[in-house]
N, C-alpha and C. Protein backbone atom coordinates (compact mmCIF):
# COMPACT_ATOMS: atom_id res chain seq x y z
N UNK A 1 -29.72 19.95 -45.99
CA UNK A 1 -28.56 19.69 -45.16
C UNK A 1 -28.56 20.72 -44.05
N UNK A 2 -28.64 20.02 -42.99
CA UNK A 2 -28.28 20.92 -41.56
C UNK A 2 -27.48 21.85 -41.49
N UNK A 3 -26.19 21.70 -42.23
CA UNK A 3 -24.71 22.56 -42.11
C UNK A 3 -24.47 23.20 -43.00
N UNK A 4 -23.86 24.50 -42.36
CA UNK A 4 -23.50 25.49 -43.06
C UNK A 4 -22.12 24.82 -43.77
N UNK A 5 -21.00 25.63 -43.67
CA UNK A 5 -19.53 25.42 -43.64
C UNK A 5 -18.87 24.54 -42.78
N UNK A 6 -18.16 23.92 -42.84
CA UNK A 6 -17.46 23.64 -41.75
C UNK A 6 -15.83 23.54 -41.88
N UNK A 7 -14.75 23.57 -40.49
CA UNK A 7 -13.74 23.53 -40.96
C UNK A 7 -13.06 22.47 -41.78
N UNK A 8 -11.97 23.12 -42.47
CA UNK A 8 -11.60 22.46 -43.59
C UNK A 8 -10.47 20.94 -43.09
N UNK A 9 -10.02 21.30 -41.60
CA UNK A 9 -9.42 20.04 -40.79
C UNK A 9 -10.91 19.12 -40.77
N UNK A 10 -11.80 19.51 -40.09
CA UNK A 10 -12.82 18.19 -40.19
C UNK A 10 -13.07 17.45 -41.24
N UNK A 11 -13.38 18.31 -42.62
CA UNK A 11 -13.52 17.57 -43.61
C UNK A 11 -12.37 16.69 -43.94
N UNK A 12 -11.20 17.15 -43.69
CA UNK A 12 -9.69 16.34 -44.14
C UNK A 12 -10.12 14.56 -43.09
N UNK A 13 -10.34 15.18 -41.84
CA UNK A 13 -10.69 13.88 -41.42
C UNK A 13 -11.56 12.97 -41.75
N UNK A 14 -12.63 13.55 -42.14
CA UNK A 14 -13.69 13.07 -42.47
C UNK A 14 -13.27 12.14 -43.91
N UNK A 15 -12.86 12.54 -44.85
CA UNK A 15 -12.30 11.83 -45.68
C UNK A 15 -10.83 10.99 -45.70
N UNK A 16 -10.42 11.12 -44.99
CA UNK A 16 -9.39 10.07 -44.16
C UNK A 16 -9.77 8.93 -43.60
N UNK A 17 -11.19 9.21 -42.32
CA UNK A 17 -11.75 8.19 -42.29
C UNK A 17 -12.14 7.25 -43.34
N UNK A 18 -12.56 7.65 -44.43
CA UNK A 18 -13.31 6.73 -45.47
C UNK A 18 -11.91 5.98 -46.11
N UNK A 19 -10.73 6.49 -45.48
CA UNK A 19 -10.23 5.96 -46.49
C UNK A 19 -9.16 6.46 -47.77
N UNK A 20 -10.17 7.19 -47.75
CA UNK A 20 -9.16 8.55 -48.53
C UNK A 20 -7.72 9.03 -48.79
N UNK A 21 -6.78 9.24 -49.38
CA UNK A 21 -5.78 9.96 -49.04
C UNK A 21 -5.44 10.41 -50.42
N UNK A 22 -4.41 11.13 -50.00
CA UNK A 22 -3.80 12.37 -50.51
C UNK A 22 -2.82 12.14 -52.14
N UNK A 23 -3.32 12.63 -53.07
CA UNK A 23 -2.56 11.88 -53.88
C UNK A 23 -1.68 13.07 -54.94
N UNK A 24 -2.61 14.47 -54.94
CA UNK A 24 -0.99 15.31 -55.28
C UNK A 24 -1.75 16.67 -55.00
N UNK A 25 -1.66 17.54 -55.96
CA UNK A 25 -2.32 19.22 -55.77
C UNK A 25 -2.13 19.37 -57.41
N UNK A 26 -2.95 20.00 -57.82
CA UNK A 26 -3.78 20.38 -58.99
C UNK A 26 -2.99 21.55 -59.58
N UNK A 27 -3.30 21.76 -60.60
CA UNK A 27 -2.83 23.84 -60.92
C UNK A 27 -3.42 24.71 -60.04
N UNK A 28 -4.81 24.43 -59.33
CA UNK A 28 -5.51 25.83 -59.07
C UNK A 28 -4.95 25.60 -57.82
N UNK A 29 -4.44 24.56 -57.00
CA UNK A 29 -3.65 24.63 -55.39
C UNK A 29 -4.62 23.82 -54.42
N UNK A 30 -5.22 23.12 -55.20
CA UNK A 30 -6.34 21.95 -54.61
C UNK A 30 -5.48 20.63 -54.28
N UNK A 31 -5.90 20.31 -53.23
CA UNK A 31 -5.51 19.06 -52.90
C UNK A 31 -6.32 18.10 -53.27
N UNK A 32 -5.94 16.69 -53.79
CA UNK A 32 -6.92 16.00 -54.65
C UNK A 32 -6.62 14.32 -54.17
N UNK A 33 -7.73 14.06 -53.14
CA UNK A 33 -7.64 13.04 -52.75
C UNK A 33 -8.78 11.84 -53.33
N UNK A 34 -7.87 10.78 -53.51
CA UNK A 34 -8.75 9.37 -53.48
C UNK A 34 -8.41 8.10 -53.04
N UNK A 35 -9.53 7.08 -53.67
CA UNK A 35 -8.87 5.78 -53.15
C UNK A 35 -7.58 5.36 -53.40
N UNK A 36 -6.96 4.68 -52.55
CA UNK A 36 -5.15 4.32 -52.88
C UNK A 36 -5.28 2.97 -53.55
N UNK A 37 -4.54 2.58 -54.36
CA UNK A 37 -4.53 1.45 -55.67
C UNK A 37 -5.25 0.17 -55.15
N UNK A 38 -4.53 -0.43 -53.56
CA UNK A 38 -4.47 -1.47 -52.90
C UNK A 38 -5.37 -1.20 -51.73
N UNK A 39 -6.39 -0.46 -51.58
CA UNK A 39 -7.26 -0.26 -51.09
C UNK A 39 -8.33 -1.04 -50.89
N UNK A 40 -8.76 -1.67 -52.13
CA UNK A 40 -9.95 -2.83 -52.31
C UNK A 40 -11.50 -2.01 -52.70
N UNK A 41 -11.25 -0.13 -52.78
CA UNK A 41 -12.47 0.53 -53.38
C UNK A 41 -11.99 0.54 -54.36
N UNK A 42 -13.08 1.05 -55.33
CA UNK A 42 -12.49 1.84 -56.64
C UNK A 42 -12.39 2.72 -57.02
N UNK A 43 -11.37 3.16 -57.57
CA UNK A 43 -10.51 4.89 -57.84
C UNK A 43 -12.28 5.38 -57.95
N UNK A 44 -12.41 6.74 -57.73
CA UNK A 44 -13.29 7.64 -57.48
C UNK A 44 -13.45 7.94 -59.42
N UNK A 45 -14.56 8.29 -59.68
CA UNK A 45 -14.80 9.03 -61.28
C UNK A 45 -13.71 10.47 -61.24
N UNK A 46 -14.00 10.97 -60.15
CA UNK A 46 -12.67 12.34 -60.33
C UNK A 46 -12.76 12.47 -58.63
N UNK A 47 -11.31 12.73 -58.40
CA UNK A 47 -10.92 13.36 -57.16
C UNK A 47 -11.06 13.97 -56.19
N UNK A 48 -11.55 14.00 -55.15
CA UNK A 48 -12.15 14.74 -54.31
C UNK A 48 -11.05 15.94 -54.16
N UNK A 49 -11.22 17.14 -54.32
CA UNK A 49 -9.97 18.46 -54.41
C UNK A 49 -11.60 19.59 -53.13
N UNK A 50 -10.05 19.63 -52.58
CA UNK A 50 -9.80 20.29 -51.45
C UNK A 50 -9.37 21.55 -51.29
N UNK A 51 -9.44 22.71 -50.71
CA UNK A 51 -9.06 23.94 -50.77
C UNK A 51 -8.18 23.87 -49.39
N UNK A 52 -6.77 23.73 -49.48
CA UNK A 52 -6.64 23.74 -47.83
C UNK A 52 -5.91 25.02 -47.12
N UNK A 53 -6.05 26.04 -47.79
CA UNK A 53 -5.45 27.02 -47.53
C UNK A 53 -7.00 28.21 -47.13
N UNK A 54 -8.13 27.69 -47.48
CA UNK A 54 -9.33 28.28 -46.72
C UNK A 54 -9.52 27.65 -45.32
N UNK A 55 -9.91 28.34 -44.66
CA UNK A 55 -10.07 27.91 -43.28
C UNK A 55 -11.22 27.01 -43.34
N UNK A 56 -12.64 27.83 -43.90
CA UNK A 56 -13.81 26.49 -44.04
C UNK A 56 -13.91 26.10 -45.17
N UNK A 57 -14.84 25.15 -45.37
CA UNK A 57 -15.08 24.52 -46.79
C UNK A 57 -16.69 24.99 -46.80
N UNK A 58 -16.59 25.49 -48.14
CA UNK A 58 -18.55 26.06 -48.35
C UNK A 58 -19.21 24.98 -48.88
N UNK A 59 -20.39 25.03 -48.44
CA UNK A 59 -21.13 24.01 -48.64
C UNK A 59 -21.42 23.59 -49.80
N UNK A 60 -21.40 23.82 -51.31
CA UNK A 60 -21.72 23.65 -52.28
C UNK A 60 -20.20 22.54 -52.36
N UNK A 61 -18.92 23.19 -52.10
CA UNK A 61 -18.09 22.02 -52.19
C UNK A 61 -17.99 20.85 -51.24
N UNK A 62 -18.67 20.78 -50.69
CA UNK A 62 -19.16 20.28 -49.30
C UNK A 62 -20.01 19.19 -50.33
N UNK A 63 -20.84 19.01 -50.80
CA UNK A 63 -21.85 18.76 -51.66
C UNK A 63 -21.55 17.82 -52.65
N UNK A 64 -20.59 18.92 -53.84
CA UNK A 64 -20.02 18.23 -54.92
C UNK A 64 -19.01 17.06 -54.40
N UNK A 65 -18.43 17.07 -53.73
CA UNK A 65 -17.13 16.48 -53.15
C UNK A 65 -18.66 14.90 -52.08
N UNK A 66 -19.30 15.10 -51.67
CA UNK A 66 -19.57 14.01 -51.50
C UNK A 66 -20.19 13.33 -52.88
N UNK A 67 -20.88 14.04 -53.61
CA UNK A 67 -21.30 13.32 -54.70
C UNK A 67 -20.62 12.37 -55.24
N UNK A 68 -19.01 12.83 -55.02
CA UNK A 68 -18.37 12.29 -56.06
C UNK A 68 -17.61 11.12 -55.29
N UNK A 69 -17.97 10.66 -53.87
CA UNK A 69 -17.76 9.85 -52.93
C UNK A 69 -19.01 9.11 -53.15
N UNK A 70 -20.15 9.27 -53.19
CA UNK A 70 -20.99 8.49 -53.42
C UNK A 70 -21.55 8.29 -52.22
N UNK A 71 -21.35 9.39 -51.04
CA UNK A 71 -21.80 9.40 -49.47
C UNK A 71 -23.15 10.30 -49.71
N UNK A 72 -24.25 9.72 -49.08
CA UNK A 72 -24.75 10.94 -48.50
C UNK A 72 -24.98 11.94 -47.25
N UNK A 73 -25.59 12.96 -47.80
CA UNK A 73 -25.60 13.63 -46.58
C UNK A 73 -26.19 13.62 -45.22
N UNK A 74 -26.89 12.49 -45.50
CA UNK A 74 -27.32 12.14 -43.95
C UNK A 74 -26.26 11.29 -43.86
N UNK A 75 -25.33 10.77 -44.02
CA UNK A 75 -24.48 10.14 -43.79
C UNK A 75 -23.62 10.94 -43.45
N UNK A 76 -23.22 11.71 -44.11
CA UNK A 76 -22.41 13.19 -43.33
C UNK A 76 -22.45 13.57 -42.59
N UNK A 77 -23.40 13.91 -42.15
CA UNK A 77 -24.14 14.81 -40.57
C UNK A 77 -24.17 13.90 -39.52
N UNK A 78 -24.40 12.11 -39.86
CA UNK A 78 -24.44 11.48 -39.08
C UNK A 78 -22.80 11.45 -38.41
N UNK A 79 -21.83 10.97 -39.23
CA UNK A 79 -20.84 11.21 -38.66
C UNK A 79 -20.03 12.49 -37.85
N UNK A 80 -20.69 14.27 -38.76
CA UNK A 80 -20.34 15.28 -38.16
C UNK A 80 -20.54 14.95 -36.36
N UNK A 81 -22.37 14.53 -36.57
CA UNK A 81 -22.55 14.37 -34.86
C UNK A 81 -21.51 13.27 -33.44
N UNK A 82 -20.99 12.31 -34.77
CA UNK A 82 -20.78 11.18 -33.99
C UNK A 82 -19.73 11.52 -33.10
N UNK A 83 -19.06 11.08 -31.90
CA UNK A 83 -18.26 10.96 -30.79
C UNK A 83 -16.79 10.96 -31.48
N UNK A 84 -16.92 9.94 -32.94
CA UNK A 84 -15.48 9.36 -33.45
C UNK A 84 -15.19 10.01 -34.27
N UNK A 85 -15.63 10.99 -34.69
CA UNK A 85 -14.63 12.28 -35.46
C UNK A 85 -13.64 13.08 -34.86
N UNK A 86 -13.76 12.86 -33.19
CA UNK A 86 -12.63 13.67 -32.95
C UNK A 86 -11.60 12.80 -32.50
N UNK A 87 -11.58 11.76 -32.71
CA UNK A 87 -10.12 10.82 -32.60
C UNK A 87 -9.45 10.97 -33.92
């Protein structure tokens, strides 16, 4: 993977785009997003959890957190590059 860290607003978008949203915060202060009921995906195996009180996200959670989206990382990077991440 090309990328180091990146900020933790991009990734929020980045998983917004897909679809994603927000569904509560954990004990450890993770935000833990997935598919919404009426969505037409299917609920995720476990939650994508979020640190949103770090400024970046490190790449290993960067990693696990797509695994568990079932994206890959050239699929990642493709969108990091794309034009439509910053709308």
């Amino acid at each position: 993977m090309g990328i180091k860290q990146i900020p933790t607003k991009i990734f929020l978008k980045y998983l917004k785009s897909l679809g994603l949203v927000f569904i509560r915060k954990d004990q450890w202060n993770h935000d833990l997003y997935d598919y919404p009921e009426d969505s037409g995906n299917e609920k995720l195996q476990r939650p994508v959890a979020v640190r949103t009180n770090y400024k970046d996200i490190p790449l290993h959670h960067i990693h696990t957190n797509l695994i568990a989206i079932g994206v890959s990382k050239e699929d990642f990077e493709k969108w990091l590059k794309s034009p439509k991440k910053k709308k």
